[in-house]
PDB file of N, CA and C in Angstrom:
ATOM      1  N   UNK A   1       2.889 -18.407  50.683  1.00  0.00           N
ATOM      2  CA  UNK A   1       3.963 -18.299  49.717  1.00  0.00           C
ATOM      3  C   UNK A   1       5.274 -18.111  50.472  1.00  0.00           C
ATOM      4  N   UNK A   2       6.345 -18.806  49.925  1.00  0.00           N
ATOM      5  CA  UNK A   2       7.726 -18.481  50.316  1.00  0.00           C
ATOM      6  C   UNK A   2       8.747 -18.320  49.047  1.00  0.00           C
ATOM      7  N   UNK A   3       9.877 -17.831  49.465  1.00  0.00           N
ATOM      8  CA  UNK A   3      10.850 -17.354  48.466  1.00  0.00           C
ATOM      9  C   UNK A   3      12.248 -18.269  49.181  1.00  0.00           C
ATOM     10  N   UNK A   4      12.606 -18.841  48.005  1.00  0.00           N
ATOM     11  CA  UNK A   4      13.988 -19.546  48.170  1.00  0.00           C
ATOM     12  C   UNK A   4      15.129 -19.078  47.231  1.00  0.00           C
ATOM     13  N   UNK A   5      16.455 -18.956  47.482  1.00  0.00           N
ATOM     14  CA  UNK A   5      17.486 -18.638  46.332  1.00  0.00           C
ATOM     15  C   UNK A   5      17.450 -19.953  45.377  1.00  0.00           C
ATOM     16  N   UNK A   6      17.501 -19.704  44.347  1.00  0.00           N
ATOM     17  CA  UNK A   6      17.982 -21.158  43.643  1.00  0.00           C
ATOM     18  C   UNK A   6      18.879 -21.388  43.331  1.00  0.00           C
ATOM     19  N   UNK A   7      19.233 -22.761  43.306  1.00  0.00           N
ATOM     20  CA  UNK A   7      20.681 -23.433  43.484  1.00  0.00           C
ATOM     21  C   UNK A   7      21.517 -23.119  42.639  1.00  0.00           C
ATOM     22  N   UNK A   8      20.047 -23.155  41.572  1.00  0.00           N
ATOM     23  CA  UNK A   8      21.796 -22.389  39.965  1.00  0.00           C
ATOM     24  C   UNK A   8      21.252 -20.891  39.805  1.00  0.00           C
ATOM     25  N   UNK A   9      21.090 -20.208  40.673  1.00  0.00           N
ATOM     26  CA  UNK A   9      21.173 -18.630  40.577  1.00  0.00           C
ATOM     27  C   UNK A   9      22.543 -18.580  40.216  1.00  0.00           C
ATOM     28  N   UNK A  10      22.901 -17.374  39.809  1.00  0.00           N
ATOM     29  CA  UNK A  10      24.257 -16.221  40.069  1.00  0.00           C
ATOM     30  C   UNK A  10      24.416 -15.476  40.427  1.00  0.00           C
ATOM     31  N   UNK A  11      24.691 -14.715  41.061  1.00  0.00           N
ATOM     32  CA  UNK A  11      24.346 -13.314  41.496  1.00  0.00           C
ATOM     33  C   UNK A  11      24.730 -12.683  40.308  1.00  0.00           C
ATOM     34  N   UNK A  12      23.983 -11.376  40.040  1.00  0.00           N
ATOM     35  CA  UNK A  12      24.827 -10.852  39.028  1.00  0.00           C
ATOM     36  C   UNK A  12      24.963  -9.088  39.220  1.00  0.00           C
ATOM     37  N   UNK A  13      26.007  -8.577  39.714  1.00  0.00           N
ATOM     38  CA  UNK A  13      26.098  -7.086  40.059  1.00  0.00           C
ATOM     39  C   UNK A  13      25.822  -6.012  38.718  1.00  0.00           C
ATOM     40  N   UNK A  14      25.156  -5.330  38.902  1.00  0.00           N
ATOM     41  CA  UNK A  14      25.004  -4.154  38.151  1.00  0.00           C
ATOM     42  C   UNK A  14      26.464  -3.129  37.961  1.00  0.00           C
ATOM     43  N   UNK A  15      27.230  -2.974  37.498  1.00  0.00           N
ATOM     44  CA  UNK A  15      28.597  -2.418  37.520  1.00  0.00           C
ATOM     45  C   UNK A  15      28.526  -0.328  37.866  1.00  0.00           C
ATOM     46  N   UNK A  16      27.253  -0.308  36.987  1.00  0.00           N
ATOM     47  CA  UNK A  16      26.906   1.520  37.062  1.00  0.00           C
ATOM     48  C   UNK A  16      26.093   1.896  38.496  1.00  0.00           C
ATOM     49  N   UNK A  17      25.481   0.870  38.695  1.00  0.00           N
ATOM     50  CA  UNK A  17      24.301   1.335  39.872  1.00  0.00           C
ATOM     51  C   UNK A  17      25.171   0.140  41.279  1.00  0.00           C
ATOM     52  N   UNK A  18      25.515  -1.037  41.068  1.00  0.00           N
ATOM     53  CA  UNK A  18      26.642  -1.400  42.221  1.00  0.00           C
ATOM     54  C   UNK A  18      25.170  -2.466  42.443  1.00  0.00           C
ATOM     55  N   UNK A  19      24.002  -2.454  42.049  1.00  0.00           N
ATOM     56  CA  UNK A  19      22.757  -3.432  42.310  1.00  0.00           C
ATOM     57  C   UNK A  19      23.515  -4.899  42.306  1.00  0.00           C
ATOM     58  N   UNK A  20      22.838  -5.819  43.065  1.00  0.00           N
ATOM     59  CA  UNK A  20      22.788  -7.026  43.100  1.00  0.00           C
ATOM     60  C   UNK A  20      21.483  -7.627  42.483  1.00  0.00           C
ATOM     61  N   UNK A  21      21.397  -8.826  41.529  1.00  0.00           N
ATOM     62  CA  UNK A  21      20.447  -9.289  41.317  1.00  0.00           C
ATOM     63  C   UNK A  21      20.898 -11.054  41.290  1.00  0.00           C
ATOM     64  N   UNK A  22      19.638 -11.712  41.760  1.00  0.00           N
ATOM     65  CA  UNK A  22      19.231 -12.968  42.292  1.00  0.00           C
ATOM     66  C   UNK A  22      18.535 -13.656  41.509  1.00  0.00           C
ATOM     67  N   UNK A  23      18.099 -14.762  41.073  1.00  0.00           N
ATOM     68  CA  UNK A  23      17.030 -15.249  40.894  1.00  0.00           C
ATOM     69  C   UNK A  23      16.395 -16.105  42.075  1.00  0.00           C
ATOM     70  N   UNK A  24      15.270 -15.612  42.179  1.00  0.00           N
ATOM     71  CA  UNK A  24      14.500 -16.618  43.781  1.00  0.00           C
ATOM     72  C   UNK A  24      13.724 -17.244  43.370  1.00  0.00           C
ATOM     73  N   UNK A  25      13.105 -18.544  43.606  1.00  0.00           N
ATOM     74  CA  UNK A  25      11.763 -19.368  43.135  1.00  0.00           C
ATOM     75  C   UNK A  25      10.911 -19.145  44.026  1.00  0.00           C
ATOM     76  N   UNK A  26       9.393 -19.035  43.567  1.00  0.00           N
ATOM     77  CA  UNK A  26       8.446 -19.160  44.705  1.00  0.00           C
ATOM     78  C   UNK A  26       7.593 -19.987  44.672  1.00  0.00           C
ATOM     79  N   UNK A  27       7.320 -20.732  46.041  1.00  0.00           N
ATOM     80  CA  UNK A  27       6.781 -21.280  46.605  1.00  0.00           C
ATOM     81  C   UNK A  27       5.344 -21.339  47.138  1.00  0.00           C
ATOM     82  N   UNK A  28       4.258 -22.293  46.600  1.00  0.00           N
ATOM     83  CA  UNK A  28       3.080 -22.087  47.798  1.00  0.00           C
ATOM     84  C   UNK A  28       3.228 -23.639  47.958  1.00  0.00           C
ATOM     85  N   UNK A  29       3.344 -23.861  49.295  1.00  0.00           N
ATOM     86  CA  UNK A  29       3.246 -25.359  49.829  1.00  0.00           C
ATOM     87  C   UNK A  29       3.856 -26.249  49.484  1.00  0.00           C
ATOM     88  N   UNK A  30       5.255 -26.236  48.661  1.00  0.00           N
ATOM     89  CA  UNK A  30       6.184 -26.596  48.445  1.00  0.00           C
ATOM     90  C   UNK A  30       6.177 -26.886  46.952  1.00  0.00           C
ATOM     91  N   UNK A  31       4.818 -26.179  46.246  1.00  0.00           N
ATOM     92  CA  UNK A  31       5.326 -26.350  45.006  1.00  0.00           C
ATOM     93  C   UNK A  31       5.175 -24.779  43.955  1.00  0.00           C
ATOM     94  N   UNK A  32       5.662 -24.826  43.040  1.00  0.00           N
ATOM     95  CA  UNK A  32       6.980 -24.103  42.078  1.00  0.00           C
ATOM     96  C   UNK A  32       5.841 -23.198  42.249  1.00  0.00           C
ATOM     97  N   UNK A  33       5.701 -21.812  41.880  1.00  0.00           N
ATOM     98  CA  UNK A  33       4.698 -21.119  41.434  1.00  0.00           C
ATOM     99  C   UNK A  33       5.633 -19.699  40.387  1.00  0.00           C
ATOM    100  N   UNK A  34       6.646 -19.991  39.833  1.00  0.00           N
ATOM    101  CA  UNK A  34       7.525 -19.025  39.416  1.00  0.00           C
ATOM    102  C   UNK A  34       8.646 -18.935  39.948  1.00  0.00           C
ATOM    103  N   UNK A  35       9.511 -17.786  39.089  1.00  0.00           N
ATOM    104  CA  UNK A  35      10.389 -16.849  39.870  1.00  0.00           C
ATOM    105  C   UNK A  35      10.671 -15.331  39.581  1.00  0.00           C
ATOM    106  N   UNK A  36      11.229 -14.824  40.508  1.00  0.00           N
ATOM    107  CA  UNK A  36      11.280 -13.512  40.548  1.00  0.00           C
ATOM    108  C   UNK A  36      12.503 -13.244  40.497  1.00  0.00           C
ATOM    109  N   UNK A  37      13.148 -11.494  40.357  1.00  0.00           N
ATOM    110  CA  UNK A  37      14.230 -11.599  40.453  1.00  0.00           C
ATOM    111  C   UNK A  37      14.208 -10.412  41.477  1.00  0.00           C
ATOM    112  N   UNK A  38      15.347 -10.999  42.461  1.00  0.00           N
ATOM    113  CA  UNK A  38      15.278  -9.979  43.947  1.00  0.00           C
ATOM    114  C   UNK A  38      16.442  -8.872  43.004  1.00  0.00           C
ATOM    115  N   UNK A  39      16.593  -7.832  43.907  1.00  0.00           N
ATOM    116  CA  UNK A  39      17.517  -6.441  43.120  1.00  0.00           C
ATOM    117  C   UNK A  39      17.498  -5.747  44.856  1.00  0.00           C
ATOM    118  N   UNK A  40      19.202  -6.003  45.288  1.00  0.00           N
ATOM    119  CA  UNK A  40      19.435  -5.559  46.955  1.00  0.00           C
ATOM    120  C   UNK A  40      20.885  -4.803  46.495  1.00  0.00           C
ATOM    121  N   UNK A  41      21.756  -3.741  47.198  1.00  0.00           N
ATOM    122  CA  UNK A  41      22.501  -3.488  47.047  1.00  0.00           C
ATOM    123  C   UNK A  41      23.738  -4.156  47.555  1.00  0.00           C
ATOM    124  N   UNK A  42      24.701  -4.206  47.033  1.00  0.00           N
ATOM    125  CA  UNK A  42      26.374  -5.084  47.610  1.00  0.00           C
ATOM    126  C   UNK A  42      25.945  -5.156  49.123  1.00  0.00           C
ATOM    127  N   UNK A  43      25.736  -3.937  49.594  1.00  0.00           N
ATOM    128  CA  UNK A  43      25.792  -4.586  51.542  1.00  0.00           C
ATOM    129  C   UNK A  43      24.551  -5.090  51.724  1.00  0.00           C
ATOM    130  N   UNK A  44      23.607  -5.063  51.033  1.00  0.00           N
ATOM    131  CA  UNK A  44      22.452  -5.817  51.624  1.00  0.00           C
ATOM    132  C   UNK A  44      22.650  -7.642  50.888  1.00  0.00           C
ATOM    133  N   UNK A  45      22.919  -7.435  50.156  1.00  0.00           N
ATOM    134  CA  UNK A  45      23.998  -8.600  49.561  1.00  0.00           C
ATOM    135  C   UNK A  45      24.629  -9.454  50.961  1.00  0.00           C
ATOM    136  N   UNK A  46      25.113  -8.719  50.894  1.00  0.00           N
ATOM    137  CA  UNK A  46      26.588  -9.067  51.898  1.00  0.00           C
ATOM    138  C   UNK A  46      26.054  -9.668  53.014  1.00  0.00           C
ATOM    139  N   UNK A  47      25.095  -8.772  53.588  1.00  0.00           N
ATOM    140  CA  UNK A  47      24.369  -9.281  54.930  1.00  0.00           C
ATOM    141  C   UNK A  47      23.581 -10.230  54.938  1.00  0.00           C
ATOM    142  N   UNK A  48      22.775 -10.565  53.446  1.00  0.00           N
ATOM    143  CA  UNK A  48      21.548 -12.049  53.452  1.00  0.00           C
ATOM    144  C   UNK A  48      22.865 -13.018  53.382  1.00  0.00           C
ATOM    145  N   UNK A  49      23.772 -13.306  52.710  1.00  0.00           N
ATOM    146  CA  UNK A  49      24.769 -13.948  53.123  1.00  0.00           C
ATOM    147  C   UNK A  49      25.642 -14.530  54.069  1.00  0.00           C
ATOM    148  N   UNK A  50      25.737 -13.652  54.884  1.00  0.00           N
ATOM    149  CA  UNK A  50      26.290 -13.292  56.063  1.00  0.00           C
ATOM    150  C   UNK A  50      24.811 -14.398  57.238  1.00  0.00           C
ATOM    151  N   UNK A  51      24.026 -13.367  57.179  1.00  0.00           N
ATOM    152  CA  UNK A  51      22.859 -14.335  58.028  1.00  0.00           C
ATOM    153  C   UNK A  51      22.828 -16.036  57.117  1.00  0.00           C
ATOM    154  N   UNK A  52      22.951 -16.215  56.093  1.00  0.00           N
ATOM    155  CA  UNK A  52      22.756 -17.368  55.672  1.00  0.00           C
ATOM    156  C   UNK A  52      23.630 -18.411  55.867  1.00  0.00           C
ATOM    157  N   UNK A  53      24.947 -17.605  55.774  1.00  0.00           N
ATOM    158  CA  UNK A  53      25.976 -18.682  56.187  1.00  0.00           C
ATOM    159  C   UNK A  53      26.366 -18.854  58.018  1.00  0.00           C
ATOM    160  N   UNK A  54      25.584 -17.596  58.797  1.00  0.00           N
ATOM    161  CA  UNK A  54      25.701 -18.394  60.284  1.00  0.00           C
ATOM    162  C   UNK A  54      23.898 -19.144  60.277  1.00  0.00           C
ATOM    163  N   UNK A  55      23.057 -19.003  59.749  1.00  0.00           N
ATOM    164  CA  UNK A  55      22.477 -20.197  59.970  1.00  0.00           C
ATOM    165  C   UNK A  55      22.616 -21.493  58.913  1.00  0.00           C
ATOM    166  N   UNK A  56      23.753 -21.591  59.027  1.00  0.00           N
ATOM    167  CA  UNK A  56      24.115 -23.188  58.141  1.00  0.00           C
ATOM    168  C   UNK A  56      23.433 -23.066  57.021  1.00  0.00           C
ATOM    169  N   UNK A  57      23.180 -22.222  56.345  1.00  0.00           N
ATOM    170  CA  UNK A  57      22.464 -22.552  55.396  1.00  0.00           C
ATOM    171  C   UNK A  57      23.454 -22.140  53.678  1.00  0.00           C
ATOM    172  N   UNK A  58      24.430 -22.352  54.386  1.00  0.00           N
ATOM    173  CA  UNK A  58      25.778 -22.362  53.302  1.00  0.00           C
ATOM    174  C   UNK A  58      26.772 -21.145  53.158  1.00  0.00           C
ATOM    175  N   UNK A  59      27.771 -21.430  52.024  1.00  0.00           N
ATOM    176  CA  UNK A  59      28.741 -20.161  52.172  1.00  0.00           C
ATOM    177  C   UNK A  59      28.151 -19.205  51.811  1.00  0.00           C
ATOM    178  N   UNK A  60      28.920 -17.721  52.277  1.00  0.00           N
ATOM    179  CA  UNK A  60      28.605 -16.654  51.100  1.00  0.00           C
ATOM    180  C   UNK A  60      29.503 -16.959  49.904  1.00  0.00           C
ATOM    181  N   UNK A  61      28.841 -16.507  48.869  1.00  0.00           N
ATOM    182  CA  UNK A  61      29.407 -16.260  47.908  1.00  0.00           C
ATOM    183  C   UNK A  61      30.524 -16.081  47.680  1.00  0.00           C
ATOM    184  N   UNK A  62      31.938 -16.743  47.121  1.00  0.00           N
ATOM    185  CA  UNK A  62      33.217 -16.257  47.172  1.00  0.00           C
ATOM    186  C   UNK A  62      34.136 -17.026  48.165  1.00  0.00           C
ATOM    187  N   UNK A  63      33.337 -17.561  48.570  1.00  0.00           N
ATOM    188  CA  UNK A  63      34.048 -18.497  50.276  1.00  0.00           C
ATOM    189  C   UNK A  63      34.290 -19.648  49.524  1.00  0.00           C
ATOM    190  N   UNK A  64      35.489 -20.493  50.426  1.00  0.00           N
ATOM    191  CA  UNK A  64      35.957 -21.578  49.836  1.00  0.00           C
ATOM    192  C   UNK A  64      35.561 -22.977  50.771  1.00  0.00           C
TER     193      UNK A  64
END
């Protein structure tokens, strides 16, 4: 099994608790098996982003 962000996720912040939430699809062998929803805080946010956009694997969020 693997976990991917999906393309039309949103992030969507929790405003009282500061939570981040995702929607991720999962994967066995490249096909669909669901999705889940990840729940990381703003800096852990910040940082899958951060690693995602130096491995090319696009902007963070908010970038132009």
């Amino acid at each position: 099994m693997h976990a991917s962000l999906r393309r039309d996720a949103v992030p969507r912040t929790d405003p009282e608790t500061g939570e981040v939430r995702v929607r991720l699809a999962l994967y066995r062998v490249d096909e669909l098996q669901g999705d889940v929803e990840l729940v990381m805080s703003r800096d852990e946010w910040a940082t899958l982003m951060a690693a995602q956009h130096a491995s090319g694997g696009g902007r963070p969020e908010g970038a132009r």
